[in-house]
Every structure is written in structure tokens, then in C-alpha cells.
N, C-alpha and C. Protein backbone atom coordinates (compact mmCIF):
# COMPACT_ATOMS: atom_id res chain seq x y z
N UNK A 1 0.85 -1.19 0.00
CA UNK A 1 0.00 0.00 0.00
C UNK A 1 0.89 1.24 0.00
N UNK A 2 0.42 2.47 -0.82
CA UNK A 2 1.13 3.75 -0.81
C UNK A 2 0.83 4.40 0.14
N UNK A 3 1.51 4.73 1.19
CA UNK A 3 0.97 5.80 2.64
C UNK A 3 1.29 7.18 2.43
N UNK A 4 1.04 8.01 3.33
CA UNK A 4 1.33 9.52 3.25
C UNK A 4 2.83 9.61 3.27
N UNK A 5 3.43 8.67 3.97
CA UNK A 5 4.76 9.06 3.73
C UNK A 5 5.49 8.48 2.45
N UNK A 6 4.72 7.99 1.63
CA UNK A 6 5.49 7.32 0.83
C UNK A 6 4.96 8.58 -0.30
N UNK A 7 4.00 8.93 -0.45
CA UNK A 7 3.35 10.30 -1.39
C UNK A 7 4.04 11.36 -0.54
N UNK A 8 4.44 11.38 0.80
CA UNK A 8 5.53 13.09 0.45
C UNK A 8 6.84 12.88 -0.13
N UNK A 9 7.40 11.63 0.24
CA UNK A 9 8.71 11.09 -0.22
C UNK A 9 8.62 11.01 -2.16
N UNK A 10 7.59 10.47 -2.64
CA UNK A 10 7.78 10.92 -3.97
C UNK A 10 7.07 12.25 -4.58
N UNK A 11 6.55 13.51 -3.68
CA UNK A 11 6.55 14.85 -4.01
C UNK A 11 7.63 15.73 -3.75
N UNK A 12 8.45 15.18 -2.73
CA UNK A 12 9.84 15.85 -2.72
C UNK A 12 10.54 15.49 -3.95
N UNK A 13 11.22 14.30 -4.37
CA UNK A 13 11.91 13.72 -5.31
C UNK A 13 11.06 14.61 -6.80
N UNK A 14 9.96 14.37 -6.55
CA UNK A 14 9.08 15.45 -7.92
C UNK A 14 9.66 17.00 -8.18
N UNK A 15 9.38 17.45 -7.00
CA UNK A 15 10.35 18.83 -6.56
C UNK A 15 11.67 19.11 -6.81
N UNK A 16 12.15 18.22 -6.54
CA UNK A 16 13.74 18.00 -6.42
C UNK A 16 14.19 18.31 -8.28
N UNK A 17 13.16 17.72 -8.72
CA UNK A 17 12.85 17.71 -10.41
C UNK A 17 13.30 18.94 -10.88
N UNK A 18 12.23 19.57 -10.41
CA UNK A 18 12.11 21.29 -10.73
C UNK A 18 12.72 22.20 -10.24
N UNK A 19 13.57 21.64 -9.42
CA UNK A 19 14.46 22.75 -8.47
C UNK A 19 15.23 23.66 -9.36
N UNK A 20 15.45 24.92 -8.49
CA UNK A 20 16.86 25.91 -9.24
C UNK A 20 17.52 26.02 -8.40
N UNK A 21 18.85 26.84 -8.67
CA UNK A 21 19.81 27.17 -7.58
C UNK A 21 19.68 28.58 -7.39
N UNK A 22 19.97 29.01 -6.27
CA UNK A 22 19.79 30.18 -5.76
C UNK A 22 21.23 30.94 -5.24
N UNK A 23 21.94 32.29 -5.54
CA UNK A 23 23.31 32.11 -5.08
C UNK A 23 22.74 32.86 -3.41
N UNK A 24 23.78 32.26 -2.85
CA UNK A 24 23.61 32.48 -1.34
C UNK A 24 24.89 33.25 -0.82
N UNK A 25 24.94 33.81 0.23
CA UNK A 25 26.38 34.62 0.77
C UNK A 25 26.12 34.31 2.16
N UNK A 26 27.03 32.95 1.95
CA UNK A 26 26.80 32.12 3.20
C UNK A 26 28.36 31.16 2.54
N UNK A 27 28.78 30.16 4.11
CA UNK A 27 29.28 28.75 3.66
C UNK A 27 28.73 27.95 3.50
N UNK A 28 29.55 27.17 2.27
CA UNK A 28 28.74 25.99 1.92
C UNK A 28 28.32 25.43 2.95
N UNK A 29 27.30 24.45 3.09
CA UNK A 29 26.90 23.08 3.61
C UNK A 29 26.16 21.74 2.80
N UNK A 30 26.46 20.69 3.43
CA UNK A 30 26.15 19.82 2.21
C UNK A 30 24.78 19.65 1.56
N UNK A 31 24.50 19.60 0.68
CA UNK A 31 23.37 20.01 -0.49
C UNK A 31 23.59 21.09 -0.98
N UNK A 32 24.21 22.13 -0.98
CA UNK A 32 24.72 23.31 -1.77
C UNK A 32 25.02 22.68 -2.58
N UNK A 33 25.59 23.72 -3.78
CA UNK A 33 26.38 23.52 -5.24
C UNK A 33 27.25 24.64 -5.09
N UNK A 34 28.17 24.25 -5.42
CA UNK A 34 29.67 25.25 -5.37
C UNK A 34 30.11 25.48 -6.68
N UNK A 35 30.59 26.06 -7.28
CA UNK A 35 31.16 26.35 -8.74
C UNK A 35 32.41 27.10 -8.39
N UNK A 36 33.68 26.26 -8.94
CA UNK A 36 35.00 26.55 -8.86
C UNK A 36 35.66 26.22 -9.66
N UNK A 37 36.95 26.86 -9.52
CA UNK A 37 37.81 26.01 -10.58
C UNK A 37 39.18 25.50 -9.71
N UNK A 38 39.90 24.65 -10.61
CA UNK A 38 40.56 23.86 -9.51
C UNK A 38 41.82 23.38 -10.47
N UNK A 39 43.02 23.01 -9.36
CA UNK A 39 44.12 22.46 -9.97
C UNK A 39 44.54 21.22 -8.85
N UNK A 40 44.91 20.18 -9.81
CA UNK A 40 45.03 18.94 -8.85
C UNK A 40 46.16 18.55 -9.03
N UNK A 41 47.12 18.51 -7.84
CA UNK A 41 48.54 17.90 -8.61
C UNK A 41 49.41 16.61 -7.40
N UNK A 42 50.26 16.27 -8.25
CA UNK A 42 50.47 14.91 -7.34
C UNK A 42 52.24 15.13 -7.42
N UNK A 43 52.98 15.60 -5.78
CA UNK A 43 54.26 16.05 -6.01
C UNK A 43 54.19 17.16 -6.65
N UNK A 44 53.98 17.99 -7.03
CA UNK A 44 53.97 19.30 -7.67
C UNK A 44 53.40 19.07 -8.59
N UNK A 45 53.21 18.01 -9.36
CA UNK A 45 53.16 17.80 -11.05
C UNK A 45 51.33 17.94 -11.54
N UNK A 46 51.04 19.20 -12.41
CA UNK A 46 49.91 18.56 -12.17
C UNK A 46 49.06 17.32 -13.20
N UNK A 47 48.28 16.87 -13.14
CA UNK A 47 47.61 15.37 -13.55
C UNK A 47 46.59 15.51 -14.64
N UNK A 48 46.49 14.69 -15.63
CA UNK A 48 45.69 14.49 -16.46
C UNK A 48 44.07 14.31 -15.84
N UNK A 49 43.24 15.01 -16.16
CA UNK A 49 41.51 15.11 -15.51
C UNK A 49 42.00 16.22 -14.31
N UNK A 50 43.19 16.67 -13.88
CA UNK A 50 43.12 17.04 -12.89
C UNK A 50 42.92 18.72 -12.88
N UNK A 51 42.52 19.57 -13.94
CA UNK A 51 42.33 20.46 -13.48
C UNK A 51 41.05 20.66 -14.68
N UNK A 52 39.90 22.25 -13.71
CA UNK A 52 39.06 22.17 -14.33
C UNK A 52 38.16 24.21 -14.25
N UNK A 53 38.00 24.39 -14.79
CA UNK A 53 37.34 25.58 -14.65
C UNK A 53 35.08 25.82 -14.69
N UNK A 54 35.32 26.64 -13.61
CA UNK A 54 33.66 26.85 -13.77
C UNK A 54 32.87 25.18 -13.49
N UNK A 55 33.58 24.49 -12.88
CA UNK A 55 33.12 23.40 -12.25
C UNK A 55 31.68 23.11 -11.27
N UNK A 56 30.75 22.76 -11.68
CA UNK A 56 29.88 22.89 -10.43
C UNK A 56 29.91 21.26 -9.73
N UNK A 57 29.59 21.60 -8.29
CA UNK A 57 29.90 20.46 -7.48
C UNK A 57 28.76 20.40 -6.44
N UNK A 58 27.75 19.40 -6.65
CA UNK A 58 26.60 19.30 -5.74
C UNK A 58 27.47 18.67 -4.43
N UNK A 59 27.23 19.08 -3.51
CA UNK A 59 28.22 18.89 -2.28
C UNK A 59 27.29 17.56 -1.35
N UNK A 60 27.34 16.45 -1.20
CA UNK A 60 26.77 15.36 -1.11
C UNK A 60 26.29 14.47 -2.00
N UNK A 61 26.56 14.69 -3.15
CA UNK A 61 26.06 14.20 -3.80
C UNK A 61 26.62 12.74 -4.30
N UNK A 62 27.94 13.05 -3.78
CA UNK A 62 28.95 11.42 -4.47
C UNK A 62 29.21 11.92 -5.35
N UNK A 63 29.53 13.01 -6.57
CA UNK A 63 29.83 13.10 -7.80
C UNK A 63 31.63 12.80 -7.69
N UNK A 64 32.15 13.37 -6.70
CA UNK A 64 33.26 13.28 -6.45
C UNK A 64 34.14 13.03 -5.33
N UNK A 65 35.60 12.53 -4.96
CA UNK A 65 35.79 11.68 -3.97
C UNK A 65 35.25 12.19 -2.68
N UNK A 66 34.77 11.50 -1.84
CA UNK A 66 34.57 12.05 -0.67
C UNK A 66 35.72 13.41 -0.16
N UNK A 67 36.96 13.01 -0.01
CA UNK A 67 37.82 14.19 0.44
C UNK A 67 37.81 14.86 -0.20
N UNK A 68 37.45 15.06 -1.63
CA UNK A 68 37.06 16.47 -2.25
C UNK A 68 36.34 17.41 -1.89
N UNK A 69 34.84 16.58 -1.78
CA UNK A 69 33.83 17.25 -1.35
C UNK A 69 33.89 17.86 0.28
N UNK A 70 34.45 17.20 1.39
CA UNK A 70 35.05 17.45 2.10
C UNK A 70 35.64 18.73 2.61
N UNK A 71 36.40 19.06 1.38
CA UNK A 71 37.34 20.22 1.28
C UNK A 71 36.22 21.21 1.01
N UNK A 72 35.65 20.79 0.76
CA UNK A 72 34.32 22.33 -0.08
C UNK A 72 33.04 22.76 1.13
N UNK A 73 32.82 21.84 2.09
CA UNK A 73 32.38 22.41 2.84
C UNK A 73 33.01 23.61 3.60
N UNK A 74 31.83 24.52 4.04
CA UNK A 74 32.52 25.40 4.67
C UNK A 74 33.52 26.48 4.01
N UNK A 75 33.15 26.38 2.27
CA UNK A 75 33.96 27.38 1.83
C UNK A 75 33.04 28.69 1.10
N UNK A 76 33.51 30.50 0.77
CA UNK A 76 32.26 30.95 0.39
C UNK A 76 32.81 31.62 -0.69
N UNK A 77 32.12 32.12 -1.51
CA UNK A 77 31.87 33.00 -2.70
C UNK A 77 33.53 33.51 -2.62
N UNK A 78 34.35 33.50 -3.88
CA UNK A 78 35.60 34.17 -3.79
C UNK A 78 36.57 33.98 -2.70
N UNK A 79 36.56 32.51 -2.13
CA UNK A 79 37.70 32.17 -1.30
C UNK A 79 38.71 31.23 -2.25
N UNK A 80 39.96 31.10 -1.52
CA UNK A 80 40.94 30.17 -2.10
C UNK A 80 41.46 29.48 -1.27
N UNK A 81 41.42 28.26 -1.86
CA UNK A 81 42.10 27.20 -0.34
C UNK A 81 42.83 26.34 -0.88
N UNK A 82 42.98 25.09 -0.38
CA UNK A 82 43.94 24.08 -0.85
C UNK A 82 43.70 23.09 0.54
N UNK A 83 43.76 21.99 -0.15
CA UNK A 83 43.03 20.83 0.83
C UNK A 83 44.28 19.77 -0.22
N UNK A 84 43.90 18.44 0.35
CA UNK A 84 44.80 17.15 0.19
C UNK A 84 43.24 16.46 -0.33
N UNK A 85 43.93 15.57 -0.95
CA UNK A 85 42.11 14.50 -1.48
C UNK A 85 43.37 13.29 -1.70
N UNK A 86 43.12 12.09 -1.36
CA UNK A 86 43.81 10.75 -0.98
C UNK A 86 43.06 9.71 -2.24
N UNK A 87 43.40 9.52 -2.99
CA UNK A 87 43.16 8.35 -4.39
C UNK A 87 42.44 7.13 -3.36
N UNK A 88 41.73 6.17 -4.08
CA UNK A 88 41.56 4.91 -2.92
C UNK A 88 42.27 3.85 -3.73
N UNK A 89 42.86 3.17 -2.95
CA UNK A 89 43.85 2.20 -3.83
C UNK A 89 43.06 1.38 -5.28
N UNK A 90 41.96 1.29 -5.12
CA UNK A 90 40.88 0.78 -6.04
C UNK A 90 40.93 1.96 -7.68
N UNK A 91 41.40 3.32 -7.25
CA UNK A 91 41.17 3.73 -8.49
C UNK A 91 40.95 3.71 -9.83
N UNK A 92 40.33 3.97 -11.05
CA UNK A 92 40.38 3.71 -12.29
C UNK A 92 41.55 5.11 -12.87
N UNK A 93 41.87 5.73 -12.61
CA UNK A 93 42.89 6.10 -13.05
C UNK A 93 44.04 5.39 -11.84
N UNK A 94 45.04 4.43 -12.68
CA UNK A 94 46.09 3.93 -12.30
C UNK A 94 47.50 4.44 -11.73
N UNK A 95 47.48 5.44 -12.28
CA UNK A 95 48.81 6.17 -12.41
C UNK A 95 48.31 7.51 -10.58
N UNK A 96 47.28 7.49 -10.17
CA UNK A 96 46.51 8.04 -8.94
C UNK A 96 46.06 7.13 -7.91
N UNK A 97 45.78 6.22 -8.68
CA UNK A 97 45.43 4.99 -7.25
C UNK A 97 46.40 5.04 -5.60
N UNK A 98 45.64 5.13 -4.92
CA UNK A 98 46.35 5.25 -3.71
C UNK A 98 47.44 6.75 -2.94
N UNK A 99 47.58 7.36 -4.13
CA UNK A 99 47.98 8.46 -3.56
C UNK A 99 47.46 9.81 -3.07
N UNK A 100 48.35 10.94 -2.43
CA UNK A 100 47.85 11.76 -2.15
C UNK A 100 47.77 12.95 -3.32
N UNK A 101 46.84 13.78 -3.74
CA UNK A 101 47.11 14.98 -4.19
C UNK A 101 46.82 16.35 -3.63
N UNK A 102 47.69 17.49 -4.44
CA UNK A 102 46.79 18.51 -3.88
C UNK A 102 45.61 19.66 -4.48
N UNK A 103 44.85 20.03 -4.37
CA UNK A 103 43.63 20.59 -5.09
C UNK A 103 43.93 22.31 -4.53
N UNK A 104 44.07 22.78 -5.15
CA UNK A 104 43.66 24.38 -5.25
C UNK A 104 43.10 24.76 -5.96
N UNK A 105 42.03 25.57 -5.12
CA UNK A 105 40.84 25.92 -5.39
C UNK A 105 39.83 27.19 -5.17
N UNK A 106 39.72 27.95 -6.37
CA UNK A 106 38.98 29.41 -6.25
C UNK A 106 37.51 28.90 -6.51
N UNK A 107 36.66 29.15 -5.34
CA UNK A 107 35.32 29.44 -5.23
C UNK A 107 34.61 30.36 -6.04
N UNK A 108 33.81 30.12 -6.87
CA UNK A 108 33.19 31.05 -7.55
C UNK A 108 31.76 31.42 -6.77
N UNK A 109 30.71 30.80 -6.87
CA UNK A 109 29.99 30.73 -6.40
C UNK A 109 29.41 29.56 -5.35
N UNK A 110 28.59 29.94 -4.43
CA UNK A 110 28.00 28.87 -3.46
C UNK A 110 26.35 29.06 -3.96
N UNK A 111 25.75 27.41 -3.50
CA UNK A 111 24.36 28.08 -4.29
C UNK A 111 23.34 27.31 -3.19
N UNK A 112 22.09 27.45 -3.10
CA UNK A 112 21.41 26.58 -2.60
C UNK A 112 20.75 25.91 -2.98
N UNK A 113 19.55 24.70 -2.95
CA UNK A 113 18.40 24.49 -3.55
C UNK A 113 17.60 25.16 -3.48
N UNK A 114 16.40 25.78 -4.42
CA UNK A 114 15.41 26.09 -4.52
C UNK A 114 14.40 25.39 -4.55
N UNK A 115 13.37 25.02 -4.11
CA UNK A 115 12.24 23.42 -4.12
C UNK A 115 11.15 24.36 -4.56
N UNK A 116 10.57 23.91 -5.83
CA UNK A 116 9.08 24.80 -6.08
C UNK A 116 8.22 24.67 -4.98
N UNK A 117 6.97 25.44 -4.93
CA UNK A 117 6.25 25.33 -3.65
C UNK A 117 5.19 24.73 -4.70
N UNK A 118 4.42 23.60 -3.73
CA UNK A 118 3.56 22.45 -4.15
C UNK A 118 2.34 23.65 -4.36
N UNK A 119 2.15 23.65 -5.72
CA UNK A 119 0.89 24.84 -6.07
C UNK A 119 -0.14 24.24 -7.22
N UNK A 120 -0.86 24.92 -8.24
CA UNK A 120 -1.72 24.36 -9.23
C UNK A 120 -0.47 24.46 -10.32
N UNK A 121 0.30 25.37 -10.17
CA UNK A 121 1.77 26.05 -11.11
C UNK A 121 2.60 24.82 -11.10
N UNK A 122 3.00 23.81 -10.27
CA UNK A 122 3.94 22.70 -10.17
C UNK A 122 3.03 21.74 -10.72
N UNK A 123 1.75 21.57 -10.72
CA UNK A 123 0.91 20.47 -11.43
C UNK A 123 0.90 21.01 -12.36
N UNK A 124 1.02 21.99 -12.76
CA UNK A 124 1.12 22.47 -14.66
C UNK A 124 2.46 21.83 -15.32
N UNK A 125 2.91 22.16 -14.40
CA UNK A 125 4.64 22.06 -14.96
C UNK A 125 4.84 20.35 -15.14
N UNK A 126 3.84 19.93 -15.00
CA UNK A 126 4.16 18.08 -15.13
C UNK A 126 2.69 18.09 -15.57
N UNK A 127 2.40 18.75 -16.50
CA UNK A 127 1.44 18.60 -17.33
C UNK A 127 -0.37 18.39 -16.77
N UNK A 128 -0.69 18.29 -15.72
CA UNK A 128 -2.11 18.33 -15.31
C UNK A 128 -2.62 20.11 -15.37
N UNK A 129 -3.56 20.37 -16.51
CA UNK A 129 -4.04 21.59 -16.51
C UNK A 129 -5.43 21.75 -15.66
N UNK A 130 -6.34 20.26 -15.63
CA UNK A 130 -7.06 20.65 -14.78
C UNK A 130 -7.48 19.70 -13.48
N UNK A 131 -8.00 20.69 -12.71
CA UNK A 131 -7.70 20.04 -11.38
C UNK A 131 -6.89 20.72 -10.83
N UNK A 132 -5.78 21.51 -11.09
CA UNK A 132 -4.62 20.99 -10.09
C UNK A 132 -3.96 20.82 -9.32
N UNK A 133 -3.40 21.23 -8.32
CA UNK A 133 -2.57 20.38 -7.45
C UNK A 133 -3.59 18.87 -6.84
N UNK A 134 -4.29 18.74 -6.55
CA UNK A 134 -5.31 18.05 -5.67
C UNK A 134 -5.20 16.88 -7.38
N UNK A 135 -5.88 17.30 -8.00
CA UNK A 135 -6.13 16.23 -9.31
C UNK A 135 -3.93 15.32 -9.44
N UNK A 136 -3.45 16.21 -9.57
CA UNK A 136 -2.06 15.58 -9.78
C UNK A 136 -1.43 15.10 -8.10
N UNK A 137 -1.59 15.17 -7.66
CA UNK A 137 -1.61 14.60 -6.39
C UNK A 137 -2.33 12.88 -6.36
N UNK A 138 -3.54 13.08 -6.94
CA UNK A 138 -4.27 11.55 -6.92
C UNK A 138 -3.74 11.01 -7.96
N UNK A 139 -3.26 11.84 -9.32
CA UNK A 139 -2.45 11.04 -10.50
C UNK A 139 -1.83 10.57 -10.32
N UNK A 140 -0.37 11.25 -9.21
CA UNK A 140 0.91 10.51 -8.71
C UNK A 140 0.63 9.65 -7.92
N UNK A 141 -0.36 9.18 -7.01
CA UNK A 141 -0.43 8.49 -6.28
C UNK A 141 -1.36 6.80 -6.85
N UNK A 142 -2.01 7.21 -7.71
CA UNK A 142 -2.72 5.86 -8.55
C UNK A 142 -1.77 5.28 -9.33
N UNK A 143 -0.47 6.26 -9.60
CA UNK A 143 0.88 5.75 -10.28
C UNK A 143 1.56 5.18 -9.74
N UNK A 144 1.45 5.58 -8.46
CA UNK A 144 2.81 4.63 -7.66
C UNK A 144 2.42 3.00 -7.13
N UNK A 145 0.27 3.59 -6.69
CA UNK A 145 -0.27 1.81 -6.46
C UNK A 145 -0.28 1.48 -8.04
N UNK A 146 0.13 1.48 -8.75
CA UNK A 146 0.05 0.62 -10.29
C UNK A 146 1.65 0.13 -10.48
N UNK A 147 2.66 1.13 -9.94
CA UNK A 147 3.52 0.57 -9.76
C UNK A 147 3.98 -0.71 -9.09
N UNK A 148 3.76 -0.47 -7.55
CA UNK A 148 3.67 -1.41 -6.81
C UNK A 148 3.13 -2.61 -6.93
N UNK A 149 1.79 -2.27 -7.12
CA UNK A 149 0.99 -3.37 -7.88
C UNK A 149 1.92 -4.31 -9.34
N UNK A 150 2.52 -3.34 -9.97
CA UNK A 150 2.96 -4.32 -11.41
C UNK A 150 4.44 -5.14 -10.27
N UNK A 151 5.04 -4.51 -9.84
CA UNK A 151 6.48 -5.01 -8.57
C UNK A 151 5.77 -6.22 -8.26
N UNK A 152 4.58 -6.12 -7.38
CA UNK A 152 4.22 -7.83 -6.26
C UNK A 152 3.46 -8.62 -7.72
N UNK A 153 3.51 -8.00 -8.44
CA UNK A 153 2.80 -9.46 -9.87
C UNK A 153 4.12 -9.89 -10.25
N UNK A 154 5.07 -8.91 -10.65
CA UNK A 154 6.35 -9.75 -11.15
C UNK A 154 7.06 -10.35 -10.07
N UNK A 155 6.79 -10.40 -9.13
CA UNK A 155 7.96 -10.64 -7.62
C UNK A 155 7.09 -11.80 -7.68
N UNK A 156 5.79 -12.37 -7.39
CA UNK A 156 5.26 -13.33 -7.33
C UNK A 156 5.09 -14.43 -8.74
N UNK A 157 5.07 -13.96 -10.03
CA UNK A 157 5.42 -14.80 -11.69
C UNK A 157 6.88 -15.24 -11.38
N UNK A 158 8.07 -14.39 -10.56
CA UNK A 158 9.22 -15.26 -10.30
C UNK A 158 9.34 -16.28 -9.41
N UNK A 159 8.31 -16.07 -8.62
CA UNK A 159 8.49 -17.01 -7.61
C UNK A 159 7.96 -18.12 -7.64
N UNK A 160 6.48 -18.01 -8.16
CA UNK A 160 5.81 -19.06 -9.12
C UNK A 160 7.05 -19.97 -10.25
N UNK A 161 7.79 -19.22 -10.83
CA UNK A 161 8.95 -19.54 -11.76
C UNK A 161 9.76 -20.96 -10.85
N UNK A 162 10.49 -20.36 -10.26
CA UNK A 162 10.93 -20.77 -9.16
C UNK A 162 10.51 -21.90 -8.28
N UNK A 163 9.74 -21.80 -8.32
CA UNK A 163 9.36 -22.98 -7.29
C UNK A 163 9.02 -23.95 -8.50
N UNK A 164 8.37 -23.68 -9.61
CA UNK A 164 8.20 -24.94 -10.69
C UNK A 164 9.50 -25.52 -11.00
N UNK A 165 10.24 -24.13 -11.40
CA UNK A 165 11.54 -25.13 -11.84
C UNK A 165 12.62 -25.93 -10.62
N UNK A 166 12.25 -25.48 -9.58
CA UNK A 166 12.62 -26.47 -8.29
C UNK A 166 12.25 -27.93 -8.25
N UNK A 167 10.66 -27.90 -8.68
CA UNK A 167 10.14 -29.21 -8.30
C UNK A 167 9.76 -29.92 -9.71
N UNK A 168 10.30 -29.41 -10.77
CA UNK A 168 10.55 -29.86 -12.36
C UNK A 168 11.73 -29.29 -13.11
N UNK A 169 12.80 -30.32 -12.32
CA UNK A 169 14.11 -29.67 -12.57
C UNK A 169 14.24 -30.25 -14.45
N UNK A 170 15.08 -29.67 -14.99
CA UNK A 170 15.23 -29.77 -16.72
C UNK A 170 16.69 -29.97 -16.92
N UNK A 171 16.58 -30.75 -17.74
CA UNK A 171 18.20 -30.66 -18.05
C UNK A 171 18.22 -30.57 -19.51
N UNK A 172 19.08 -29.24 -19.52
CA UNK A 172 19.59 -28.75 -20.87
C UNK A 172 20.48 -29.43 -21.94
């Protein structure tokens, strides 16, 4: 069954859709977006992918190594810093795996999320003209029990699967 919390949890994620960024004159914190540019170097030298301009960086997001993102908290509009970011021995660039580098870095901007406010204007914007908010509200929500609903038919045709070919084993 779809509950209220499962319909605010997919009206946020809806939101999240439509969001803008807003510039703020504040320090980052995580869910900001930062836009910088940056130089990455390993021993002085600097590295192939490793430098970049007008960069934006959703700050939680995983786009980049944890100790990157790391470094970006807590930084604001027109600062310069320099932080360490540590390779994980696992790397796909080889020639970086496991080591340390260093990142310097000019802040351009810090930004925030913007979340539309749940109106008849956000049910337009995902196409319900009439009715709306209240009408797209019951749309998203007859979508998600049809979802669910199609999930426990296929979760149960496998299992049905499954148990036949258990007790009518085949040999190929």
C-alpha cells in the first residue's frame, strides 16, 4: 500500500525535479552547489583530468571523492584554499590509485536548492491543466499503487517460476 509518507517522499523527489539554484552569501553546507575552478597535482606535477574551470559540485552528492567534497564544505563565494584529497587504492585512473594529491581551489559561487512550492503552477509544470494540485496529487499516487501493484505481480510470476523449476528440474 502507498501511505502519506510514501506520497511526500515521492513529491519531494518530484520537486527536487524542478528545483533551481539560488546564489547564497553564506558557507557551503552539504546540499549546496559550489562552482570553482581547480588544480590537482600529485608532487607538484599537475595530472591528467586534474584540473578544471567553472566546475559545479553538488556537495553530497557522491559526484566526487569524498575528500574532495570534504574540502568544499565550509567554503564561500571568492575564497581560495587548498586541501589534500587521498586516491583509494581501487582507483580507475592507475597512475593516482592510492595516492595523495593537492587541489587548489577558487570558489566562484555557493548556491542553494530552490524546491518549487507544491501549487496548481507545479501540477502544470508536469502537465495536469485541470484540477490541479489536488487532481495531480491523486495522478501521482494511482501511479505509484500501479507501480507497486505491477512489482508484487512480477515478484510473485518469479516465484511461481521458481518454485516450478525447483520441483521440475530440466536438463539442458
Amino acid at each position: 500500500t502507498i501511505g502519506d509518507d510514501d506520497m511526500d517522499d515521492m513529491l519531494t523527489k518530484l520537486r527536487k525535479q524542478k528545483a533551481s539554484w539560488k546564489a547564497v552569501d553564506r558557507k557551503s553546507a552539504e546540499g549546496d552547489r559550489v562552482t570553482i575552478d581547480f588544480v590537482g597535482s600529485v608532487k607538484g606535477e599537475v595530472f591528467a583530468g586534474g584540473e578544471a574551470k567553472n566546475y559545479s559540485v553538488a556537495l553530497g552528492a557522491g559526484q566526487m571523492l569524498p575528500d574532495f567534497e570534504k574540502g568544499l564544505i565550509g567554503v564561500k563565494a571568492s575564497d581560495e584554499t587548498t586541501f589534500k584529497v587521498k586516491f583509494p587504492k581501487e582507483y580507475h585512473a592507475e597512475e593516482l590509485a592510492g595516492k595523495k594529491a593537492d587541489f587548489k581551489v577558487t570558489v566562484h559561487r555557493v548556491e542553494a536548492e530552490a524546491l518549487p512550492e507544491l501549487n496548481d503552477e507545479f501540477a502544470e509544470s508536469f502537465g495536469v491543466t485541470e484540477g490541479g494540485l489536488e487532481r495531480f496529487k491523486i495522478d501521482v499516487r494511482e501511479n505509484m499503487e500501479r507501480e507497486a501493484d505491477h512489482k508484487v505481480k512480477a515478484a510473485l510470476r518469479e516465484q511461481v517460476m521458481e518454485a516450478l523449476l525447483e520441483s521440475n528440474p530440466l536438463e539442458i
